[in-house]
C-alpha atoms as a PDB file:
ATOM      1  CA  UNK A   1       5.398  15.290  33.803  1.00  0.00           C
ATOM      2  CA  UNK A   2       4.305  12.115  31.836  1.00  0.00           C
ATOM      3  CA  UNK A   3       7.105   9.587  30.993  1.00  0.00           C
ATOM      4  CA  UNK A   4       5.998   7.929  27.308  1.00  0.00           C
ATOM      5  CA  UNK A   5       6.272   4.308  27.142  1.00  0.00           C
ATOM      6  CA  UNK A   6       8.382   2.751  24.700  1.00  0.00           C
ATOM      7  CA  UNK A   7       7.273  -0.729  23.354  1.00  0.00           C
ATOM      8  CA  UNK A   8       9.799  -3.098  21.335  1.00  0.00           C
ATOM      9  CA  UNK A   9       7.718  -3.406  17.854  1.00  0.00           C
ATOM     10  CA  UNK A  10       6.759  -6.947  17.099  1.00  0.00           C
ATOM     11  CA  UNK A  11       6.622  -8.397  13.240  1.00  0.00           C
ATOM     12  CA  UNK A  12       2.602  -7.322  13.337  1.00  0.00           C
ATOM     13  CA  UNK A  13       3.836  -3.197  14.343  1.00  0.00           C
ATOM     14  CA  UNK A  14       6.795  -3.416  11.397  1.00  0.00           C
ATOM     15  CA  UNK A  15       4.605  -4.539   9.091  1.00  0.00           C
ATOM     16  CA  UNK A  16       1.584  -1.962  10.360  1.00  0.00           C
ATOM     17  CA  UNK A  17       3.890   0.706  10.323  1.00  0.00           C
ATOM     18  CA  UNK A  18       5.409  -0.260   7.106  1.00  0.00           C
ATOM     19  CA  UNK A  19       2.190   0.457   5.783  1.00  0.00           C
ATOM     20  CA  UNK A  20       1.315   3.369   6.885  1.00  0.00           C
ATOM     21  CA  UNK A  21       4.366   4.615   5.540  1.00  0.00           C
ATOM     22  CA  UNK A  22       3.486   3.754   1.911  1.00  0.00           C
ATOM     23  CA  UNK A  23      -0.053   5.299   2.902  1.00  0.00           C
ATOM     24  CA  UNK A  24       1.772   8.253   3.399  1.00  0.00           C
ATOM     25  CA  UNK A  25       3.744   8.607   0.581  1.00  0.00           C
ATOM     26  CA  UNK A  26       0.679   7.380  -1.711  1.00  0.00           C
ATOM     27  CA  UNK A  27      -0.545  10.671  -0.022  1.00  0.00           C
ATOM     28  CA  UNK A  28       1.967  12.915  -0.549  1.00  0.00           C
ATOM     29  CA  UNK A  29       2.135  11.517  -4.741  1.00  0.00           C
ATOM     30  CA  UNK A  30      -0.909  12.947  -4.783  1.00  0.00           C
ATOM     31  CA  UNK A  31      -0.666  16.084  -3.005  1.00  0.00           C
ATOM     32  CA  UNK A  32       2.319  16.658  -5.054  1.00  0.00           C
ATOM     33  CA  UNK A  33       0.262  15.663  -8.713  1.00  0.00           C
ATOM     34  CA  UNK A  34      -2.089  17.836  -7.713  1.00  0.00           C
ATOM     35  CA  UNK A  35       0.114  20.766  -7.631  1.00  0.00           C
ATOM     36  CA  UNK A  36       1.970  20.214 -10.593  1.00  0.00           C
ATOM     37  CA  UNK A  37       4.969  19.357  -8.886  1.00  0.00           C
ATOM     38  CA  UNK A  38       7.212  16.336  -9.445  1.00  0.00           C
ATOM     39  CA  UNK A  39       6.833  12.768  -7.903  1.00  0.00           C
ATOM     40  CA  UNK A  40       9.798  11.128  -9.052  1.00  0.00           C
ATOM     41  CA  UNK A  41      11.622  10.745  -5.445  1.00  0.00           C
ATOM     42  CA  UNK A  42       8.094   9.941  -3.690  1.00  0.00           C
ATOM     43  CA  UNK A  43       7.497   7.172  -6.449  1.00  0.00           C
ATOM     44  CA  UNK A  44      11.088   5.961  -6.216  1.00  0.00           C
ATOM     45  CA  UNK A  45      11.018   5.324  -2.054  1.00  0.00           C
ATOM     46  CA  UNK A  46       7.464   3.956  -2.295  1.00  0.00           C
ATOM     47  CA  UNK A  47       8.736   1.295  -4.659  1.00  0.00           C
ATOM     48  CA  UNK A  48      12.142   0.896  -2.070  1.00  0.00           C
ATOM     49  CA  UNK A  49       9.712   0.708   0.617  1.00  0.00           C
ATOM     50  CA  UNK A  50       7.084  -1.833  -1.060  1.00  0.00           C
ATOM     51  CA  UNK A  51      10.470  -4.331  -2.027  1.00  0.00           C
ATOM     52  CA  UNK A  52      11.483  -3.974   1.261  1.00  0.00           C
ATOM     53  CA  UNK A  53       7.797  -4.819   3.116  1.00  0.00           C
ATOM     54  CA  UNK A  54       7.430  -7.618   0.308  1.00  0.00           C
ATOM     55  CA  UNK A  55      11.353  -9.353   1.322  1.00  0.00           C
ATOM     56  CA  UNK A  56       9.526  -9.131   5.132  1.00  0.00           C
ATOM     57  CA  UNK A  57       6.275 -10.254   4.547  1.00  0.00           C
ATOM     58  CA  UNK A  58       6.128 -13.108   2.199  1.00  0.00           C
ATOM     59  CA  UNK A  59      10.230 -14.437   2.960  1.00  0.00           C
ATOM     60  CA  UNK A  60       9.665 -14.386   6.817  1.00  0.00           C
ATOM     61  CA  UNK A  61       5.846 -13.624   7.986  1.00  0.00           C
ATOM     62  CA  UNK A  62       3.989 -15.506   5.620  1.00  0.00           C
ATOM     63  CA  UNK A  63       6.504 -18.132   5.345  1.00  0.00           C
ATOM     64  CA  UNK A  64       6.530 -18.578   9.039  1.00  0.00           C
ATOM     65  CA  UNK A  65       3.028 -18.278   9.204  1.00  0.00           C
ATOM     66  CA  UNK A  66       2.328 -20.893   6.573  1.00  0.00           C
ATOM     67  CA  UNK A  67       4.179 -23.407   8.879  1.00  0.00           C
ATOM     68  CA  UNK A  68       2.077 -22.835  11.855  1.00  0.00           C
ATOM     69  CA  UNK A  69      -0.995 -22.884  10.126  1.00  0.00           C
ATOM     70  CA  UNK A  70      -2.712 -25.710   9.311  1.00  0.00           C
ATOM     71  CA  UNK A  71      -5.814 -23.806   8.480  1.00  0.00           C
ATOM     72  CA  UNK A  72      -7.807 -24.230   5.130  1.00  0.00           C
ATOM     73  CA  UNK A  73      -9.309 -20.370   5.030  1.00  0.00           C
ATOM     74  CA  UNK A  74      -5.426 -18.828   6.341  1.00  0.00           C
ATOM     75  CA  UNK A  75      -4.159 -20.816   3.793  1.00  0.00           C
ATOM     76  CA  UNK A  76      -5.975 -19.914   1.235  1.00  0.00           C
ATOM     77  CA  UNK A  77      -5.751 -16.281   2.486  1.00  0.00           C
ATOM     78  CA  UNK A  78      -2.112 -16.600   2.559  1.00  0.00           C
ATOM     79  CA  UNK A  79      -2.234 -17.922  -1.010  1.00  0.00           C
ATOM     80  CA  UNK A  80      -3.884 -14.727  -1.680  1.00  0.00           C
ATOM     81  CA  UNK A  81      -1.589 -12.666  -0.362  1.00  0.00           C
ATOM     82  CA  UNK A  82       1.412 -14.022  -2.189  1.00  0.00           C
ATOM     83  CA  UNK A  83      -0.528 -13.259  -5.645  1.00  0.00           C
ATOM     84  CA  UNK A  84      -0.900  -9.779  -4.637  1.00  0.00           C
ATOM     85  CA  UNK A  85       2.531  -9.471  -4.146  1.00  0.00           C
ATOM     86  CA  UNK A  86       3.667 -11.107  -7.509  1.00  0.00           C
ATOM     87  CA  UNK A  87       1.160  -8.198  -8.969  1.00  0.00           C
ATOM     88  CA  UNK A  88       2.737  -5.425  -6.945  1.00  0.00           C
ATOM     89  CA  UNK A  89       6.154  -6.491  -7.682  1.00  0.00           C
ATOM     90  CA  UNK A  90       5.301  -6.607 -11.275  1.00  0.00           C
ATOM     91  CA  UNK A  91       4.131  -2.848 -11.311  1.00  0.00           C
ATOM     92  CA  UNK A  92       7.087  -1.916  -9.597  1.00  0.00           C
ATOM     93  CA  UNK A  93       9.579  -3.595 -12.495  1.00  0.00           C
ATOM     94  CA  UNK A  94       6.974  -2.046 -14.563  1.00  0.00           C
ATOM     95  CA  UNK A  95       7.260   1.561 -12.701  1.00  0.00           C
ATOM     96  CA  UNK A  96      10.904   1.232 -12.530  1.00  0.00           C
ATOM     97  CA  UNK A  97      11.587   0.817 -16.151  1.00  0.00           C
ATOM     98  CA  UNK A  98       9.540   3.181 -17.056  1.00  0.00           C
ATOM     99  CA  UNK A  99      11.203   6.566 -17.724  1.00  0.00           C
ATOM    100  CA  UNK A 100      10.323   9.369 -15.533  1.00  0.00           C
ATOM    101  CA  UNK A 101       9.232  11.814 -18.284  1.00  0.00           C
ATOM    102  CA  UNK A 102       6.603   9.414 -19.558  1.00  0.00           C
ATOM    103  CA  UNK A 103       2.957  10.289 -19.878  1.00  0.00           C
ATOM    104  CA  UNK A 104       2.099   7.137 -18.323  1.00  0.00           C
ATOM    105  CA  UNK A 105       4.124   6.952 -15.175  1.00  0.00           C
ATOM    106  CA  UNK A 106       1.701   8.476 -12.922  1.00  0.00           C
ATOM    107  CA  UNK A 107      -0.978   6.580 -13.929  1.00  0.00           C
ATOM    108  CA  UNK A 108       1.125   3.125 -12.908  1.00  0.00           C
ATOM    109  CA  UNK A 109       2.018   4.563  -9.875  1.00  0.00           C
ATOM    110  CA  UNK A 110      -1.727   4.948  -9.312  1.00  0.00           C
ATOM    111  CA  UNK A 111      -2.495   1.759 -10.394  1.00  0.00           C
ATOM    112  CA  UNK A 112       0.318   0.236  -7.784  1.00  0.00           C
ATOM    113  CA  UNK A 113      -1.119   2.701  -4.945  1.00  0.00           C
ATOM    114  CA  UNK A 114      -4.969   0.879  -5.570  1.00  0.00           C
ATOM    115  CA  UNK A 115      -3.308  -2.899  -5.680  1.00  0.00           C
ATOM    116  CA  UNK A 116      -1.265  -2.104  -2.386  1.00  0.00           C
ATOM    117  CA  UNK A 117      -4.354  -0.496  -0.534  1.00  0.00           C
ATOM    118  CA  UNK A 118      -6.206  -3.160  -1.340  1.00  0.00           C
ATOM    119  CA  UNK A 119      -3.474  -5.332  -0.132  1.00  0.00           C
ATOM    120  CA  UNK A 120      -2.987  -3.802   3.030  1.00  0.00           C
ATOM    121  CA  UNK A 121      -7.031  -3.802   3.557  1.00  0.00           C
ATOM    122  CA  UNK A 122      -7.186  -7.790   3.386  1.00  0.00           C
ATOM    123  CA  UNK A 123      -4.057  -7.823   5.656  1.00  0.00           C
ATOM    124  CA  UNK A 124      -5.381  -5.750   8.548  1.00  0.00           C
ATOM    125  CA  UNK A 125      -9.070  -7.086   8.433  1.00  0.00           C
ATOM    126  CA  UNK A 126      -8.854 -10.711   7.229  1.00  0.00           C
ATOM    127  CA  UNK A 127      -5.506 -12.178   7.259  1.00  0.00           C
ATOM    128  CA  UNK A 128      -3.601 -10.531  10.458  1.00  0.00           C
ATOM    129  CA  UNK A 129      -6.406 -10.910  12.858  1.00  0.00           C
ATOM    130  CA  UNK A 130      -6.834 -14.917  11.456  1.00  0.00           C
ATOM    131  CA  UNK A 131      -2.505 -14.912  11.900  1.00  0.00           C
ATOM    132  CA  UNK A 132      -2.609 -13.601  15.796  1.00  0.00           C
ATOM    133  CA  UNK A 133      -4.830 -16.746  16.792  1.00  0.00           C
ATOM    134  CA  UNK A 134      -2.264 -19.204  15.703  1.00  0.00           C
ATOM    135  CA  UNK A 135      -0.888 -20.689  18.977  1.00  0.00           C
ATOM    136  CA  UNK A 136       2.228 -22.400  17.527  1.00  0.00           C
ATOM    137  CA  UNK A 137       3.618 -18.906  15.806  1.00  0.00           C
ATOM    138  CA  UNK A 138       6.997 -17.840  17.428  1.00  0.00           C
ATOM    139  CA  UNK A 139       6.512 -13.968  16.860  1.00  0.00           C
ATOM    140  CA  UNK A 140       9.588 -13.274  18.847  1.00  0.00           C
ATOM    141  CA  UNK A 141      11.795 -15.284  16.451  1.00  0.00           C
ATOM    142  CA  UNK A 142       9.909 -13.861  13.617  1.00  0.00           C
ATOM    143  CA  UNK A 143      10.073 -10.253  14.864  1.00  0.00           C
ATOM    144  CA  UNK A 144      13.976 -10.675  15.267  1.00  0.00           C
ATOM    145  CA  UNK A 145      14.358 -12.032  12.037  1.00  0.00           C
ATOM    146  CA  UNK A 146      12.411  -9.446  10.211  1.00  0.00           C
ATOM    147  CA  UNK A 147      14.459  -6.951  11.708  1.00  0.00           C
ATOM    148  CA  UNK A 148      17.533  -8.799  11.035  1.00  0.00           C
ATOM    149  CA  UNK A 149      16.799  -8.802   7.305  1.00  0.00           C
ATOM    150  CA  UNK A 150      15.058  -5.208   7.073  1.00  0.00           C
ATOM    151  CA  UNK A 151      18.425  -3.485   8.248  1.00  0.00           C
ATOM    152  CA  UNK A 152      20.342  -5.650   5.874  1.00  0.00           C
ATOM    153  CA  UNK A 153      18.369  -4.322   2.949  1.00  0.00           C
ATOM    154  CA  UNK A 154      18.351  -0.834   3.869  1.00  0.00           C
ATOM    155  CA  UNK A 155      21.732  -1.503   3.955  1.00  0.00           C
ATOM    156  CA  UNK A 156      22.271  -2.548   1.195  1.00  0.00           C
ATOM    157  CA  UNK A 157      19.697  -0.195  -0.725  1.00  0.00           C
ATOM    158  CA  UNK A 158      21.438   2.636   0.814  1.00  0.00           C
ATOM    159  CA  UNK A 159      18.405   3.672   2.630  1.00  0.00           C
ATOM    160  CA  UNK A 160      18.370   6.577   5.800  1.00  0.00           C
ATOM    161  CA  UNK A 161      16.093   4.406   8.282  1.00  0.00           C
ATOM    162  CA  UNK A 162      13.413   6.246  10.323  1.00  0.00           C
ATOM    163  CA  UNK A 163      13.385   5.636  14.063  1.00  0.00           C
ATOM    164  CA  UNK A 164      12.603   2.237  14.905  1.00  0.00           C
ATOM    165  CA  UNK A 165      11.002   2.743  17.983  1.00  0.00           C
ATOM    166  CA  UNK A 166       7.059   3.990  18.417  1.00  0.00           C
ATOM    167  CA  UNK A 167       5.361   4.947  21.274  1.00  0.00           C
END
């Protein structure tokens, strides 16, 4: 019998897993499109999800991150970054007002799923591996932080939270 090791997820994992959740539900949009079926509650917790990461990433992680830094090209990365967000968070207000019977609402919710992949691409090959060589980062205080504020928001979104833990 194999035990399975349980690790305590650091702010790198929540923000990993955070996207492979929207990954998943970009998936399952499109599964469901395809099929003629209706989206609505898949678009609705990808946007939940996506306000959630952005409160995390750019309010604690990026934030902390800029402090530590000190570096011209993470800077500049990390300016990046923040501009992505603004442009996510603007097709989200943009999703969100948009009513649900609307020709076009698929097609934004498309055009959010191609800004965020693209987002998450820079994170996970440019900007995160640049982050984990910053010696003066305090990733426990961040990681305890992030959760801090992540159950807060689900919290106050009213949001069912997943199981924390990964193997």
């Amino acid at each position: 019998m194999t035990e399975k090791v349980r690790k305590e997820l650091d702010a790198f994992d929540m923000l990993m897993q955070d996207h492979r959740e929207v990954e998943s539900l970009f998936r399952e949009f499109e599964y469901l499109r395809q099929n003629g079926r209706n989206a609505g509650r898949v678009i609705a917790n990808a946007c939940a999800e996506l306000k959630i990461h952005d409160t995390l990433e750019t309010g604690i992680f990026y934030a902390a991150v800029d402090e530590a830094a000190g570096d011209e090209e993470l800077d500049r990365l990390l300016d990046e970054a923040e501009e992505e967000h603004d442009t996510i968070l603007e097709l989200i207000e943009k999703l969100e007002q948009t009513p649900v019977d609307h020709k076009q609402r698929d097609a934004y919710f498309t055009t959010l799923a191609e800004h965020v992949k693209h987002h998450v691409l820079k994170d996970e090959t440019e900007r995160f591996p640049l982050v984990k060589q910053l010696e003066r980062l305090d990733l426990d205080s961040i990681t305890a932080a992030m959760k801090k504020r992540k159950a807060e928001l689900i919290a106050e979104m009213g949001i069912a939270e997943a199981d924390e833990e990964t193997v």
